[in-house]
Protein backbone atom coordinates (compact mmCIF):
# COMPACT_ATOMS: atom_id res chain seq x y z
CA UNK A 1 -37.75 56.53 -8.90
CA UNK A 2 -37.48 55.32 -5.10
CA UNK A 3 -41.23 54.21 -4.66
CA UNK A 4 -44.34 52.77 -6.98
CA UNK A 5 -47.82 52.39 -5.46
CA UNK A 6 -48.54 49.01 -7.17
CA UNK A 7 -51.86 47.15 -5.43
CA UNK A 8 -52.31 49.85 -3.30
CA UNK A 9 -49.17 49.40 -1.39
CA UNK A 10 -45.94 50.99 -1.21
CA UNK A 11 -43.68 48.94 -2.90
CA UNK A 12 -39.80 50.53 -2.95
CA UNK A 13 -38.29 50.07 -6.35
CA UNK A 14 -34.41 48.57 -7.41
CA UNK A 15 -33.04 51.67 -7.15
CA UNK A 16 -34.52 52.22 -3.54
CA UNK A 17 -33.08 48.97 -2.81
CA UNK A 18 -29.30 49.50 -4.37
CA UNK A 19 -29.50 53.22 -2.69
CA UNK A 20 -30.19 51.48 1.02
CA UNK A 21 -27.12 48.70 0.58
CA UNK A 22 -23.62 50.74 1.39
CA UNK A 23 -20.89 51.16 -1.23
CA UNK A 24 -23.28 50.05 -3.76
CA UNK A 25 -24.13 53.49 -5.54
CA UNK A 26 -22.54 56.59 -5.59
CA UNK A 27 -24.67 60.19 -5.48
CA UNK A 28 -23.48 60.91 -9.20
CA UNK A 29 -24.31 57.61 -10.04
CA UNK A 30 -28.03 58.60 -9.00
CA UNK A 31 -28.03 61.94 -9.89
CA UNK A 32 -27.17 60.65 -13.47
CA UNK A 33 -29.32 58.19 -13.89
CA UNK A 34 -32.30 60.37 -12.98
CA UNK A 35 -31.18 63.00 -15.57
CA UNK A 36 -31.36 60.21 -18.06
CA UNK A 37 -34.10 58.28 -16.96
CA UNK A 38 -36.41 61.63 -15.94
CA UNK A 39 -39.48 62.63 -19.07
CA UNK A 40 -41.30 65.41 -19.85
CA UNK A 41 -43.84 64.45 -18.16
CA UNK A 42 -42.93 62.21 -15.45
CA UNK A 43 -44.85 58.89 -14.76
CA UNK A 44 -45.24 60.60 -10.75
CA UNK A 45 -46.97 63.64 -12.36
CA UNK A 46 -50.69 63.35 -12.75
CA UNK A 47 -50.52 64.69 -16.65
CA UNK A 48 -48.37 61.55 -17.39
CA UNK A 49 -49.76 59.38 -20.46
CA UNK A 50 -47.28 57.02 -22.29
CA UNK A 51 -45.75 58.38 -25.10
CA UNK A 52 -43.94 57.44 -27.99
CA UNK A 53 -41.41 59.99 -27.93
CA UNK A 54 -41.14 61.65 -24.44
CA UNK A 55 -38.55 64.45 -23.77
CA UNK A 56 -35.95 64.62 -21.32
CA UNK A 57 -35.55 67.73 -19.63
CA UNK A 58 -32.74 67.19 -17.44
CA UNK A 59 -30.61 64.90 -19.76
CA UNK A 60 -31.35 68.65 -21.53
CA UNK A 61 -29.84 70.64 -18.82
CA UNK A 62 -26.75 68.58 -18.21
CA UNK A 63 -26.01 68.35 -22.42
CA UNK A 64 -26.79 72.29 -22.39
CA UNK A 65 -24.61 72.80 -19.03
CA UNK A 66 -21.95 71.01 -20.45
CA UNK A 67 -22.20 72.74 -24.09
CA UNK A 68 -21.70 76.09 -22.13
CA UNK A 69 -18.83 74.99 -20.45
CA UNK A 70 -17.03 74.19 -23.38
CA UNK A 71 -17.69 77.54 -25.10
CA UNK A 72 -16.31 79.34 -21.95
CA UNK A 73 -19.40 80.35 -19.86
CA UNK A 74 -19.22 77.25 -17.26
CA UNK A 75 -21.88 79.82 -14.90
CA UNK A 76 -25.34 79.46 -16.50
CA UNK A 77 -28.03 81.09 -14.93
CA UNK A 78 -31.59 78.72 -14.68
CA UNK A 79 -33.52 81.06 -16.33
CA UNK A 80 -31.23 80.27 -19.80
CA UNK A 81 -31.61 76.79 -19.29
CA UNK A 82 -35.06 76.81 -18.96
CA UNK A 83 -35.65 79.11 -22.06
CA UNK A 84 -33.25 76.96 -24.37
CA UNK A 85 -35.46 73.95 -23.19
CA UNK A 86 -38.77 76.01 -24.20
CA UNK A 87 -37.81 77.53 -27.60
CA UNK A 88 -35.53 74.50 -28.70
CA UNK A 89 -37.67 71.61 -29.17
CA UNK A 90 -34.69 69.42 -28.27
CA UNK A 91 -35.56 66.02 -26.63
CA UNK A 92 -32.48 65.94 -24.69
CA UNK A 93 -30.83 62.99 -27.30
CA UNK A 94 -29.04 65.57 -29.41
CA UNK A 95 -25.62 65.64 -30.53
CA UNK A 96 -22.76 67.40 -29.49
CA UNK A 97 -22.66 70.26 -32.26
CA UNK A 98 -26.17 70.57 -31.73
CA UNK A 99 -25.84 71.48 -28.26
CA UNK A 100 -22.69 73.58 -29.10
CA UNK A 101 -25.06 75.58 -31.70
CA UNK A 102 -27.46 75.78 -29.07
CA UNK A 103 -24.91 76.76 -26.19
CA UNK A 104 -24.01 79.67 -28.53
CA UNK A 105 -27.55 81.24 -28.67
CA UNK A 106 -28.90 83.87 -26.15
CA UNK A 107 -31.99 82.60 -24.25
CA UNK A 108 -34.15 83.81 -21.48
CA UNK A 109 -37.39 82.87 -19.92
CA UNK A 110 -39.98 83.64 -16.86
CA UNK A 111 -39.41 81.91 -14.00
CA UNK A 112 -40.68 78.34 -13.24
CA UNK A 113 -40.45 76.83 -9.58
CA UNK A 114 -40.50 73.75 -10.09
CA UNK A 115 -38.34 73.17 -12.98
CA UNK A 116 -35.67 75.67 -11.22
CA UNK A 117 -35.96 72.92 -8.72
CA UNK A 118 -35.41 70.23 -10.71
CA UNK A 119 -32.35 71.29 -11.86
CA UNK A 120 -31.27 72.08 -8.54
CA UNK A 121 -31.50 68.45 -7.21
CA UNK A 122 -29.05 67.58 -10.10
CA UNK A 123 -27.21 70.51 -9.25
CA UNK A 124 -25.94 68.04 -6.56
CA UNK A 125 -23.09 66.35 -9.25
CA UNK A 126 -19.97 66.55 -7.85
CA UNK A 127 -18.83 68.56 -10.63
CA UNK A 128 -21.56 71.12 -10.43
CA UNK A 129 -23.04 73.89 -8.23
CA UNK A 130 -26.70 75.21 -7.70
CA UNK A 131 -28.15 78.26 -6.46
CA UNK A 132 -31.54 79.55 -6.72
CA UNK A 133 -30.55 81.10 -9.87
CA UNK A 134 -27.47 79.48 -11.67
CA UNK A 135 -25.69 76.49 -11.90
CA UNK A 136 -21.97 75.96 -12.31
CA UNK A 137 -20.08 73.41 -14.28
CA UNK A 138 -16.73 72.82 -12.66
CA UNK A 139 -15.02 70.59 -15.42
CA UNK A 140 -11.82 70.39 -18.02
CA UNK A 141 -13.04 70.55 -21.88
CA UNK A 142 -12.36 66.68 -22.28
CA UNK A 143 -13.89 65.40 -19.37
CA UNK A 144 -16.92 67.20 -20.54
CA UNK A 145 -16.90 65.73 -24.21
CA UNK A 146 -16.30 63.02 -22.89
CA UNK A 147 -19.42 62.76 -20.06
CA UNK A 148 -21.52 64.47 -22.80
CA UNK A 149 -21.05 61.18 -25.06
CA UNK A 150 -21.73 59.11 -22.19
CA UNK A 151 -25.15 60.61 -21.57
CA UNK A 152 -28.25 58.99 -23.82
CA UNK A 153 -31.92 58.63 -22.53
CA UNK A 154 -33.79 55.87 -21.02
CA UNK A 155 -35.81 54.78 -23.20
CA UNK A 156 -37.86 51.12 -23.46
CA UNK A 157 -41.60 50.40 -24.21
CA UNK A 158 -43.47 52.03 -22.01
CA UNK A 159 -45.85 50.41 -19.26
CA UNK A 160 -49.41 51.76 -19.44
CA UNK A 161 -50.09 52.08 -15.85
CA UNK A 162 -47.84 55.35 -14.53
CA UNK A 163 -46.74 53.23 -11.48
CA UNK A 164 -45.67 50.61 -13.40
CA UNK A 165 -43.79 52.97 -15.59
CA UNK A 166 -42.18 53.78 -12.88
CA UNK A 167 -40.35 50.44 -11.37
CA UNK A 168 -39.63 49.59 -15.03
CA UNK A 169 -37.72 52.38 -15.56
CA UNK A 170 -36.26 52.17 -11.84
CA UNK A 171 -35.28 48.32 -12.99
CA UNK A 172 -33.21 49.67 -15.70
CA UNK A 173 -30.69 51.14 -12.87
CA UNK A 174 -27.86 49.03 -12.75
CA UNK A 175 -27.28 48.53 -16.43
CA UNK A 176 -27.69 52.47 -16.88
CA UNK A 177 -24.77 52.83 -14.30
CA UNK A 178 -22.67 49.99 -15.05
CA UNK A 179 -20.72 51.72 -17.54
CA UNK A 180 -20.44 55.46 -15.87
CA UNK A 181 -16.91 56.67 -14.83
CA UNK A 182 -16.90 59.97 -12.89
CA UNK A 183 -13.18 60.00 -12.78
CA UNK A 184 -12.53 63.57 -14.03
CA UNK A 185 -8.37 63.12 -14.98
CA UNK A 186 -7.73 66.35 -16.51
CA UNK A 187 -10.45 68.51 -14.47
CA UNK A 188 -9.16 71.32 -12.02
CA UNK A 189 -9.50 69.98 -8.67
CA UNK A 190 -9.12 73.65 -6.83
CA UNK A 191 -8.19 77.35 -8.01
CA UNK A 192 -5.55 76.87 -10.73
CA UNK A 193 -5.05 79.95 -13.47
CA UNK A 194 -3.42 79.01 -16.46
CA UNK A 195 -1.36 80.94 -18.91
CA UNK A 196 -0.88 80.51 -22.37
CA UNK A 197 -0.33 81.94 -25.78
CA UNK A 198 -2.55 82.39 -28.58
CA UNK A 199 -1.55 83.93 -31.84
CA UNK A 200 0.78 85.85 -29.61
CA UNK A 201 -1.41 87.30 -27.17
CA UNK A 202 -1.51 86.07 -23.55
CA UNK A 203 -5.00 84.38 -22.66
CA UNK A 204 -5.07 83.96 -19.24
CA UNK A 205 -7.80 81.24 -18.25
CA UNK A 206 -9.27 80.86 -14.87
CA UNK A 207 -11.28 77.71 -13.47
CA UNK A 208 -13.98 78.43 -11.84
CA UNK A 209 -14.20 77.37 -8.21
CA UNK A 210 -17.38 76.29 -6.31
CA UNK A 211 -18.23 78.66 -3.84
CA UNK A 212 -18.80 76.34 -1.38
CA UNK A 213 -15.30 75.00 -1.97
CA UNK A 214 -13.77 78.78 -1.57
CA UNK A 215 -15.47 79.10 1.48
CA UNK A 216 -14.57 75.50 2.80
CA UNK A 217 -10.92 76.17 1.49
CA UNK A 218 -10.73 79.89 3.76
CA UNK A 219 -12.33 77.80 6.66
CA UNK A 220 -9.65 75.28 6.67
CA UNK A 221 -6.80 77.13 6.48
CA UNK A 222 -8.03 79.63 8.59
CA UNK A 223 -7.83 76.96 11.17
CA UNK A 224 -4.75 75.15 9.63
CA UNK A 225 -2.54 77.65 8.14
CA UNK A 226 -0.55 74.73 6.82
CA UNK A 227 1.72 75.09 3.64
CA UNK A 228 2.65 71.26 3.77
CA UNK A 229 0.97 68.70 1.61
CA UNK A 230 -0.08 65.92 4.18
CA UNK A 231 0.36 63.37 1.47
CA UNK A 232 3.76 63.63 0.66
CA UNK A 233 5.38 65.85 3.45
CA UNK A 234 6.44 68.53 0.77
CA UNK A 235 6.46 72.08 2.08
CA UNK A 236 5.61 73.94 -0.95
CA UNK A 237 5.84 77.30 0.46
CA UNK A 238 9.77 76.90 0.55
CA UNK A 239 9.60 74.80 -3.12
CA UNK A 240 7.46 78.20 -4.37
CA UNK A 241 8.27 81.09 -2.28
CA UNK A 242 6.77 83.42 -4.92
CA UNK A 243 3.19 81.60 -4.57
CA UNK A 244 0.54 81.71 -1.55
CA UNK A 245 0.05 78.39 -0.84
CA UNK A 246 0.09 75.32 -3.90
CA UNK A 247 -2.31 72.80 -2.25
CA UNK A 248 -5.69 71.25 -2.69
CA UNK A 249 -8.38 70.94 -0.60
CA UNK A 250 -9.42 66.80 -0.39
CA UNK A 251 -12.07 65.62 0.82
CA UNK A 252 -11.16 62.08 2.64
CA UNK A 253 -14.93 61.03 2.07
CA UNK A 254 -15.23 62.27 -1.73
CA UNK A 255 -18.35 64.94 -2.49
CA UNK A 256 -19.84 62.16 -4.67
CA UNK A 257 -19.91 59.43 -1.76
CA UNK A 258 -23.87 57.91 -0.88
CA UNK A 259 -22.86 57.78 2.47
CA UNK A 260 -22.01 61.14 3.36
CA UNK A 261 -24.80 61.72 6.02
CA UNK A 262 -23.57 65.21 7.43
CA UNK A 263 -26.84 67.39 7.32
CA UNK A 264 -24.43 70.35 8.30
CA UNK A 265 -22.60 70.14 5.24
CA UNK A 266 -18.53 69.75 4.59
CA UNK A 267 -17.14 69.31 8.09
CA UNK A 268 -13.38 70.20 8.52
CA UNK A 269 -12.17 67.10 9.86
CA UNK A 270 -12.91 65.25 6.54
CA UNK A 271 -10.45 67.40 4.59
CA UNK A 272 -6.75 67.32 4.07
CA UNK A 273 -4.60 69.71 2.69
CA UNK A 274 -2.29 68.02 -0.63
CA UNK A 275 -0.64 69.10 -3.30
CA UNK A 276 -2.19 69.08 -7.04
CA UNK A 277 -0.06 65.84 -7.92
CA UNK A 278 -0.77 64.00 -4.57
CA UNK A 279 -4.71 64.92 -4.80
CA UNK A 280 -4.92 63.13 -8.26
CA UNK A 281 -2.85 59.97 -7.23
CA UNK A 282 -5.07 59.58 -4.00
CA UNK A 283 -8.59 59.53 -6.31
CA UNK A 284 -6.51 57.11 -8.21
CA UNK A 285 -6.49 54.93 -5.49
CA UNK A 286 -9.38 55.22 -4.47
CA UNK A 287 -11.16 54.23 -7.70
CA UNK A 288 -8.26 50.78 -7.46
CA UNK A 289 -9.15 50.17 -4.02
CA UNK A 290 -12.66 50.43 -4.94
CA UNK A 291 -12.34 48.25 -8.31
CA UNK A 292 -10.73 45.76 -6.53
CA UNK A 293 -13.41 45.33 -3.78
CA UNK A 294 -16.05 45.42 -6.47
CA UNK A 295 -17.94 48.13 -5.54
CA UNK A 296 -18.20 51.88 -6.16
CA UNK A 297 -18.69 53.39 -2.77
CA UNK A 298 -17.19 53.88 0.58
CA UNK A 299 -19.03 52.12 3.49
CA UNK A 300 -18.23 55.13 5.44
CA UNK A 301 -16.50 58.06 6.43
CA UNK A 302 -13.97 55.79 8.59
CA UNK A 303 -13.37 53.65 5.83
CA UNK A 304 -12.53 56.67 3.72
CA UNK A 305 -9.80 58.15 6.50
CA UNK A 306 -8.19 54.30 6.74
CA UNK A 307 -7.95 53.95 2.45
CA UNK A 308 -6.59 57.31 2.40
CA UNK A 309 -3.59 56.49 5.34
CA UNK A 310 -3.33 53.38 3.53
CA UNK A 311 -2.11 55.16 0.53
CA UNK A 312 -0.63 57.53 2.39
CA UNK A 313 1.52 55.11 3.97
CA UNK A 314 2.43 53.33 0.63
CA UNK A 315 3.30 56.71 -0.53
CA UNK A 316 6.12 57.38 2.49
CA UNK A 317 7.47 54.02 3.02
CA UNK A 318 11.37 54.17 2.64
């Protein structure tokens, strides 16, 4: 969806051009779109012919990842994805209690590269992580009804030249978008285990962390052994002698940012250690600051660091 060969040049298409303007468009913002936007087959791939009713395979996988979640299995493996694609018919428009049915099912199929890495390069999400194998879906119930019911295919009359196809689908970018809110309010933000009663018996539920996250979280305090929530100044080691440590891991420049440019992956100095409440009121912020400046993205890492002592100032000021 970045380039269309149109008169035998290389012509870069609206989404190309929002991606290369900073704070315009977020990663998710991208990542979702191409889920939605992405058929079965693609306009790129040389089998392409315009169809009435194309499928969506990785508006699929995201509805599917999603369903699982919500039944309690938020680690899928690929090779379940890819056989509830096969045997399911599903176009990828289906409801939720479709996708719950579905979700409920046992599937399996052979391995195929290049769908496996497909749905690794939306794997990417902020609120999921991809291996060469399995995906996990890091998200509370209701933000995950609720991002299911915001997901619906691109559709439109279809061009019958493939490039074409493709920078009138990429056109469609901004009003695909405008609407998307990846503000996850209830969603764990780092290891939490929750206890609760049903029908008298303890159910003890733990969110799943990211394993790049539980590394990233060792690394940091490893080299910080902090127990002090550098938002608010609350040492919640003495609040909660009988726990660890009670803080978050937050990323100044947030995992979904288009401008995070660090080949190396997380680097340390981007994260602060804050407590649960703190991390929550500082993505609140962010999405204000953000609103109020019209756009959806950080310009850059800096910018990130002086929003975040902005609000940490506001915070602390007597």
């Amino acid at each position: 969806m970045l380039v269309a060969k149109i008169g035998g040049v290389a012509r870069p298409t609206r989404v190309a051009q929002l991606l290369a303007q900073d704070g315009v468009v977020t990663s998710d913002d991208y990542f979702h779109f191409l889920a939605q936007a992405f058929t079965d087959p693609a306009p790129s791939f040389q089998e392409w012919a315009p169809s009435a009713s194309p499928r969506f395979p990785l508006l699929f996988t995201l509805k599917f990842l999603i369903a699982r979640s919500v039944i309690g299995e938020p680690i899928v493996p690929i090779r379940e994805i890819l056989g509830a694609y096969e045997k399911s018919g599903f176009v990828g428009d289906e409801g939720q209690s479709a996708y719950l049915a579905l979700a409920k099912k046992q599937w399996s199929s052979a391995d195929h590269r290049q769908a496996r890495e497909s749905i690794q390069v939306i794997g990417q999400l902020s609120y999921l992580s991809a291996s060469s194998s399995e995906v996990i879906v890091t998200l509370d119930d209701e933000d995950a009804l609720d991002l299911f019911e915001s997901l619906q295919a691109i559709r439109g009359a279809q061009k019958g030249d493939s490039e074409q196809e493709i920078m009138r689908v990429a056109g469609l970018f901004e009003s695909a978008v405008a609407e998307l809110d990846i503000d996850f309010a209830k969603s764990v933000l780092d290891e939490t285990v929750e206890a609760g009663f049903s029908e008298g018996t303890r159910v003890e539920k733990t969110h799943i962390v990211l394993e790049r996250n539980a590394a990233v979280r060792k690394a940091f305090f490893d080299k910080n052994p902090t127990t002090t929530c550098d938002f608010c100044n609350r040492d919640t080691n003495s609040e909660f002698p009988w726990s660890d440590r009670v803080l978050d891991i937050h990323h100044v420049l947030p995992l979904c940012s288009g401008t995070r440019s660090d080949k190396g992956g997380t680097v340390l100095g981007d994260l602060v250690a804050v407590c649960p409440t703190c991390h929550r009121a500082v993505h609140r912020f962010y999405a204000q600051w953000l609103k109020a400046k019209g756009r959806k993205d950080f310009t850059d890492a800096a910018e990130a660091r002086a929003v975040y002592d902005e609000a940490k100032d506001l915070r602390n000021e007597p």
